[in-house]
PDB file of N, CA and C in Angstrom:
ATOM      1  N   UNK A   1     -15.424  -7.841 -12.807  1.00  0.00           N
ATOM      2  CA  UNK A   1     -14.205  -8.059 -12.058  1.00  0.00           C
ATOM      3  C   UNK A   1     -14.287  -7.311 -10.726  1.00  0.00           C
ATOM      4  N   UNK A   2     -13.991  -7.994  -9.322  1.00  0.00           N
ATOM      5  CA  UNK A   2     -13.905  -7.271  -8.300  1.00  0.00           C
ATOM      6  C   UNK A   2     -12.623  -5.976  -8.789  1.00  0.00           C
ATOM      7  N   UNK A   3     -12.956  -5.333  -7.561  1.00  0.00           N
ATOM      8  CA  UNK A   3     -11.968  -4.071  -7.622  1.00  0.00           C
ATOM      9  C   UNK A   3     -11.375  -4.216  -5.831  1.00  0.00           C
ATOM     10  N   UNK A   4     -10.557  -3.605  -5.880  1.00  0.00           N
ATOM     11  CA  UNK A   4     -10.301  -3.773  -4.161  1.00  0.00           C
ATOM     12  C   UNK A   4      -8.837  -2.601  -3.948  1.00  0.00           C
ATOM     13  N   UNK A   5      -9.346  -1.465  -3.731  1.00  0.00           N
ATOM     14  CA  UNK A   5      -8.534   0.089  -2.940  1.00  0.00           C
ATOM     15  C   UNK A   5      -7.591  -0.644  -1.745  1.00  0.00           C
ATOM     16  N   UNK A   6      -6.462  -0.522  -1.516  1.00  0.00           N
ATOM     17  CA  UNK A   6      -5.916  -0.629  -0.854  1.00  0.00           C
ATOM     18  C   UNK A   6      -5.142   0.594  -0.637  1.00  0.00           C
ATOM     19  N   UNK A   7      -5.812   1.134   0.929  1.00  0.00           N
ATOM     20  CA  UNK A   7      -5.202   2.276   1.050  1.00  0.00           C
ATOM     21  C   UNK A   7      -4.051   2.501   2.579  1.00  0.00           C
ATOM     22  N   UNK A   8      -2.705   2.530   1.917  1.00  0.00           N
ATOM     23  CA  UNK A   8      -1.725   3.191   2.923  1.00  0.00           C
ATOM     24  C   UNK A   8      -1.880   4.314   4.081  1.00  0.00           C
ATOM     25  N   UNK A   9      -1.669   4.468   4.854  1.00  0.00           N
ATOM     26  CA  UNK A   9      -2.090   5.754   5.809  1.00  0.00           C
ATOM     27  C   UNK A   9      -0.620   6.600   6.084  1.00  0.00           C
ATOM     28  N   UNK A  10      -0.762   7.802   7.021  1.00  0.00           N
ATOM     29  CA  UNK A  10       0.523   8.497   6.954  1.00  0.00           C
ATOM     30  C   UNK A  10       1.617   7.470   7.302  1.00  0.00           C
ATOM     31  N   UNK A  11       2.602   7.897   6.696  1.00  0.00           N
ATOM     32  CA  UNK A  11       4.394   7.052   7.263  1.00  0.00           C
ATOM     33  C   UNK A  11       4.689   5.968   6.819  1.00  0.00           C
ATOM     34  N   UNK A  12       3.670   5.223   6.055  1.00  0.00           N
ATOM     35  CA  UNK A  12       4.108   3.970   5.623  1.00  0.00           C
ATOM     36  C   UNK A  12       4.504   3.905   4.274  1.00  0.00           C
ATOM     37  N   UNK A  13       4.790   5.640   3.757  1.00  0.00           N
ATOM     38  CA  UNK A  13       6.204   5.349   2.769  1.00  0.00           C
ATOM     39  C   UNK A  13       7.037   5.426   3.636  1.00  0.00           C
ATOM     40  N   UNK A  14       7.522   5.684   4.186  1.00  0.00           N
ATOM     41  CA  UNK A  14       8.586   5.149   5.218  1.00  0.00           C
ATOM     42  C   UNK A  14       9.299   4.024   5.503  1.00  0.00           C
ATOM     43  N   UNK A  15       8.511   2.466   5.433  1.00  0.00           N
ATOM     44  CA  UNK A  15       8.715   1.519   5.815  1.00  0.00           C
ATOM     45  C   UNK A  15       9.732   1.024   5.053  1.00  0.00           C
ATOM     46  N   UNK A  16      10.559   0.317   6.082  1.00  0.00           N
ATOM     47  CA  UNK A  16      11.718  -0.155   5.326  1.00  0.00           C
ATOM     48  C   UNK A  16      13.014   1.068   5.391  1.00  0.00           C
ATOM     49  N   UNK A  17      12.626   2.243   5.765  1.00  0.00           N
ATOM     50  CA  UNK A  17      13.228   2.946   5.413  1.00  0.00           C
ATOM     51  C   UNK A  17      14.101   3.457   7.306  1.00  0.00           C
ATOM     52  N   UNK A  18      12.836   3.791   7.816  1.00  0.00           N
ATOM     53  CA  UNK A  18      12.492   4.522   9.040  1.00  0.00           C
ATOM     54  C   UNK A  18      12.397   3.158   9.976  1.00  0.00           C
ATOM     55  N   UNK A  19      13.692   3.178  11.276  1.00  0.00           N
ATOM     56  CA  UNK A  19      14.085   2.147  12.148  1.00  0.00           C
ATOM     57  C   UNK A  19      13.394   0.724  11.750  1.00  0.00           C
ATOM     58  N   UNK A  20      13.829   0.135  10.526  1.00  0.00           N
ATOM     59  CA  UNK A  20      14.023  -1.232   9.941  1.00  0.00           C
ATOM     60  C   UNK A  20      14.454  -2.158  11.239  1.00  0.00           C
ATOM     61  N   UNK A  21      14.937  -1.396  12.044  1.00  0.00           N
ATOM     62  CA  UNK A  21      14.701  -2.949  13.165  1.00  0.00           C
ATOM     63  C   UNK A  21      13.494  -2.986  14.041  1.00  0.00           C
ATOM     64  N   UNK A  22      12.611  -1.928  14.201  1.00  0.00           N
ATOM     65  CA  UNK A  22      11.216  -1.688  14.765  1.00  0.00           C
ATOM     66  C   UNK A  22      10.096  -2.169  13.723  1.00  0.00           C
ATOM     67  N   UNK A  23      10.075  -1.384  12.317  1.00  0.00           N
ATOM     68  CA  UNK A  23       8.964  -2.290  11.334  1.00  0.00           C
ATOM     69  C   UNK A  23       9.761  -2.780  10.315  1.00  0.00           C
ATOM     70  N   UNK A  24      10.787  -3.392   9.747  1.00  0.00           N
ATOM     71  CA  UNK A  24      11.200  -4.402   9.323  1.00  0.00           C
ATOM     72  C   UNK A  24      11.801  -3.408   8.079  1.00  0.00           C
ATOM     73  N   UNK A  25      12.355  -4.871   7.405  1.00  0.00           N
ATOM     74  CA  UNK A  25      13.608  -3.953   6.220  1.00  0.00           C
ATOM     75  C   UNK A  25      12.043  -3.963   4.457  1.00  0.00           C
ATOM     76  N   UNK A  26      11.224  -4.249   4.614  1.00  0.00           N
ATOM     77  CA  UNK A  26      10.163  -4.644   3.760  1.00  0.00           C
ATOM     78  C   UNK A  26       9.686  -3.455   3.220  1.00  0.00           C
ATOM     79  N   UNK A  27       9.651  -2.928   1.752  1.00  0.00           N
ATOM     80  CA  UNK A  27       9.704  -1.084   1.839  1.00  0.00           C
ATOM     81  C   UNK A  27       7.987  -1.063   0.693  1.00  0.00           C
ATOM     82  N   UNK A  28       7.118  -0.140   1.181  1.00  0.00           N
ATOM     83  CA  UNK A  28       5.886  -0.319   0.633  1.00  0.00           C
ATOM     84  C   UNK A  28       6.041  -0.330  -0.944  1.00  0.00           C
ATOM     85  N   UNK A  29       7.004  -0.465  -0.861  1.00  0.00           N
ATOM     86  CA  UNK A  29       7.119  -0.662  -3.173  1.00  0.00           C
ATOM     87  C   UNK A  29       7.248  -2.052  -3.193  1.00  0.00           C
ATOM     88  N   UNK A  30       7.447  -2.872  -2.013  1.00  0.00           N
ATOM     89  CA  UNK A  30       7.693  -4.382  -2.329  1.00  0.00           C
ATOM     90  C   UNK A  30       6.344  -4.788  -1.716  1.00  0.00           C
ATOM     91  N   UNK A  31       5.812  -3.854  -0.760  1.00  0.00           N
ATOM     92  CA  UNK A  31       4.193  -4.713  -0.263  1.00  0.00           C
ATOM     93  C   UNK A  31       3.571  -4.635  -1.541  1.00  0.00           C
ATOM     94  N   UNK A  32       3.539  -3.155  -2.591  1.00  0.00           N
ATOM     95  CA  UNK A  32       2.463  -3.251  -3.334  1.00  0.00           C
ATOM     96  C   UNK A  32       2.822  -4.130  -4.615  1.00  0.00           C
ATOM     97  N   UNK A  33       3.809  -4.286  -4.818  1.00  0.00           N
ATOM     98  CA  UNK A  33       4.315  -5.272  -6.142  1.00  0.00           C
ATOM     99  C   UNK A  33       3.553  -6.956  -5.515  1.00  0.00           C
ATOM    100  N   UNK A  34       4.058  -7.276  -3.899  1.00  0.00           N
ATOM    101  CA  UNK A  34       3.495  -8.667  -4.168  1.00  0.00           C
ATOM    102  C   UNK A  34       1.500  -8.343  -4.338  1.00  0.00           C
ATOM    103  N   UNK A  35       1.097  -7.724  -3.649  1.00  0.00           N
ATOM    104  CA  UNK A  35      -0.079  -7.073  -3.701  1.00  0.00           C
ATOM    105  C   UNK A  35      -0.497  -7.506  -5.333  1.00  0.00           C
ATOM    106  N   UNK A  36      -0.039  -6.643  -5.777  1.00  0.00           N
ATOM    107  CA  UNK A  36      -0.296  -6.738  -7.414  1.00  0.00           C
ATOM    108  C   UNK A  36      -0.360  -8.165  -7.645  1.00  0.00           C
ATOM    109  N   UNK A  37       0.155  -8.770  -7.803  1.00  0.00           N
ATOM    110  CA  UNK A  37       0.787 -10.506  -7.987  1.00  0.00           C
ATOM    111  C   UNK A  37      -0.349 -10.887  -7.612  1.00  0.00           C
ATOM    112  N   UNK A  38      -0.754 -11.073  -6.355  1.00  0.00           N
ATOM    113  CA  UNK A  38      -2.081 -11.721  -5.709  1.00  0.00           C
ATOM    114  C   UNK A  38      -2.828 -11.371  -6.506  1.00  0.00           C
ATOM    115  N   UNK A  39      -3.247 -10.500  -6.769  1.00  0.00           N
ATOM    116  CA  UNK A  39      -4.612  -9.985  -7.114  1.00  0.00           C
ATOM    117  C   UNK A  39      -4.759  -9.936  -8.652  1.00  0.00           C
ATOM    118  N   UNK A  40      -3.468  -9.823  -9.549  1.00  0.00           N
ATOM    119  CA  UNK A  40      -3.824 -10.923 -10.912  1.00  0.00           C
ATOM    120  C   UNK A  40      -3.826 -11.851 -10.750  1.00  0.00           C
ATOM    121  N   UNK A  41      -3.261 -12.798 -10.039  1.00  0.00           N
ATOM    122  CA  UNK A  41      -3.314 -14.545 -10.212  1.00  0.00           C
ATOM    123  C   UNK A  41      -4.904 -14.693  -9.903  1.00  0.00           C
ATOM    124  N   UNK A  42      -5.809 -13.760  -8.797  1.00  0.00           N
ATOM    125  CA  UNK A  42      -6.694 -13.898  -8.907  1.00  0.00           C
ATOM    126  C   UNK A  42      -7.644 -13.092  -9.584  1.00  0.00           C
ATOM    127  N   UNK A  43      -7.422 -12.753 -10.747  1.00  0.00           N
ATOM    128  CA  UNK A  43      -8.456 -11.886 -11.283  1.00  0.00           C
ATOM    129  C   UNK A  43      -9.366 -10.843 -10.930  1.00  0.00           C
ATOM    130  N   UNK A  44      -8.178 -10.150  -9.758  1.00  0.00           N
ATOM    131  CA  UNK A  44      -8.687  -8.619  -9.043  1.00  0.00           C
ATOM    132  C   UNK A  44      -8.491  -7.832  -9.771  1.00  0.00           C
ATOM    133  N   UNK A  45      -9.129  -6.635  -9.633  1.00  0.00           N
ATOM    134  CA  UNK A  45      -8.191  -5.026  -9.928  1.00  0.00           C
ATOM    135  C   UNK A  45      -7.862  -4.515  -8.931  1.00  0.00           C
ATOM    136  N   UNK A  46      -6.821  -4.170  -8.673  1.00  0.00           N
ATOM    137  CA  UNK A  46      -6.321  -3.522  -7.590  1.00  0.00           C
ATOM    138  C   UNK A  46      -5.681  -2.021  -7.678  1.00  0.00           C
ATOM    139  N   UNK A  47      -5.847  -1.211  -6.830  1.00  0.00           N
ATOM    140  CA  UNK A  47      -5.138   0.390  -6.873  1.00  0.00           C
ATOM    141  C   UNK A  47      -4.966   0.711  -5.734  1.00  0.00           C
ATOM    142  N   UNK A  48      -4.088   1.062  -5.184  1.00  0.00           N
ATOM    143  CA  UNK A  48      -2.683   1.006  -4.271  1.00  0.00           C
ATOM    144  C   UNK A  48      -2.611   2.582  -4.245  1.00  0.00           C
ATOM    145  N   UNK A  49      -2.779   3.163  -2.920  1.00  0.00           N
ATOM    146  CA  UNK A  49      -2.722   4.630  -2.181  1.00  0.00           C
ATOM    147  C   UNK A  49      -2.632   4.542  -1.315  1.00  0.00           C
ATOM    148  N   UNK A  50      -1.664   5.598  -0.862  1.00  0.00           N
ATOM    149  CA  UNK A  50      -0.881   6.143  -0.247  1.00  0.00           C
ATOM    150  C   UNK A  50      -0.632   7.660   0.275  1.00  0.00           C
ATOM    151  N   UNK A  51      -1.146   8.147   1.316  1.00  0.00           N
ATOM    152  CA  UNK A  51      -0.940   9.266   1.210  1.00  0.00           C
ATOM    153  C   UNK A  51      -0.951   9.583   3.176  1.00  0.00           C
ATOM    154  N   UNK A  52       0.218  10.635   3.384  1.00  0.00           N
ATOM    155  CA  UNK A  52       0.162  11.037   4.290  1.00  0.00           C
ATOM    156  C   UNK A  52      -0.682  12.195   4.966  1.00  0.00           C
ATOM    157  N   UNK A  53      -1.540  12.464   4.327  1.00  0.00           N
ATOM    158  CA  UNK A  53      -2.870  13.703   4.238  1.00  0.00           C
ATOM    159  C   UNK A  53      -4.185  12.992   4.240  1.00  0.00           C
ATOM    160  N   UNK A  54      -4.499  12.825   5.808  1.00  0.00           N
ATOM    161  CA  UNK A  54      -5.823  12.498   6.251  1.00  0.00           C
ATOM    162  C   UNK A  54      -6.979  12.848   5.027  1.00  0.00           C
ATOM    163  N   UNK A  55      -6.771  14.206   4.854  1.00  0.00           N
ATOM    164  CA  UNK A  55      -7.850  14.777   3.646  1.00  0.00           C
ATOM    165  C   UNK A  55      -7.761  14.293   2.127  1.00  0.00           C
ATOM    166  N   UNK A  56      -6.324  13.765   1.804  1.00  0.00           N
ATOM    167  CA  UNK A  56      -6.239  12.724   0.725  1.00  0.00           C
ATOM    168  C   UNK A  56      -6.785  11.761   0.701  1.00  0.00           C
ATOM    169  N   UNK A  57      -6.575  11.072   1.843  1.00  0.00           N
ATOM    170  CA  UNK A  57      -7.135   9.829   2.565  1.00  0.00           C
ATOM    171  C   UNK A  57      -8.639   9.652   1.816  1.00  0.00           C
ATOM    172  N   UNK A  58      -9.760  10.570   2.955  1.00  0.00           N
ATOM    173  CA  UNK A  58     -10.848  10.840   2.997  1.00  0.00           C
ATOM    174  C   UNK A  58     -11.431  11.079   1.133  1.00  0.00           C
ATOM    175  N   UNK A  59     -10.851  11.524   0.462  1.00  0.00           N
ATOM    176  CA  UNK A  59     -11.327  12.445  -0.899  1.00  0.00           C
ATOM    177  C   UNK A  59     -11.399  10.837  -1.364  1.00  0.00           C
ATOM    178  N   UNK A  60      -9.993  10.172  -1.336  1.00  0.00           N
ATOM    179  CA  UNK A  60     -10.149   9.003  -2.247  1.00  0.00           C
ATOM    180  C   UNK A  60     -11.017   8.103  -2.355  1.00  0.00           C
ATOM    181  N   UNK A  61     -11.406   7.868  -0.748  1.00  0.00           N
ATOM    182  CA  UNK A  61     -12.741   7.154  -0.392  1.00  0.00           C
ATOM    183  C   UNK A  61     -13.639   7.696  -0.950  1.00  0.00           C
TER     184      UNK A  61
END
């Protein structure tokens, strides 16, 4: 089975949250739910991170 990291960078827990009329009312718990969706209908694995710590970032990679 493919695998496929999808990784968030700083502030985008934010979204949806932080001036919704600049990046939209769409909050990263609803990107990664449709996320999820895609990627069973197609027989991905997917894991979804997030972190505002460059050095989180980096470790996960």
């Amino acid at each position: 089975m493919k695998k496929i990291l999808v990784i968030h960078g700083p502030n985008l827990n934010l979204l949806g949250k932080r001036e919704p009329e600049v990046y939209g009312k769409v909050t990263i718990d609803q990107i990664n739910k449709k996320l999820k969706e895609i990627a069973m209908k197609n027989k991905v694995d997917i894991e979804v991170f997030q972190s505002n710590h460059e050095g989180e970032i980096v470790d996960k990679i």
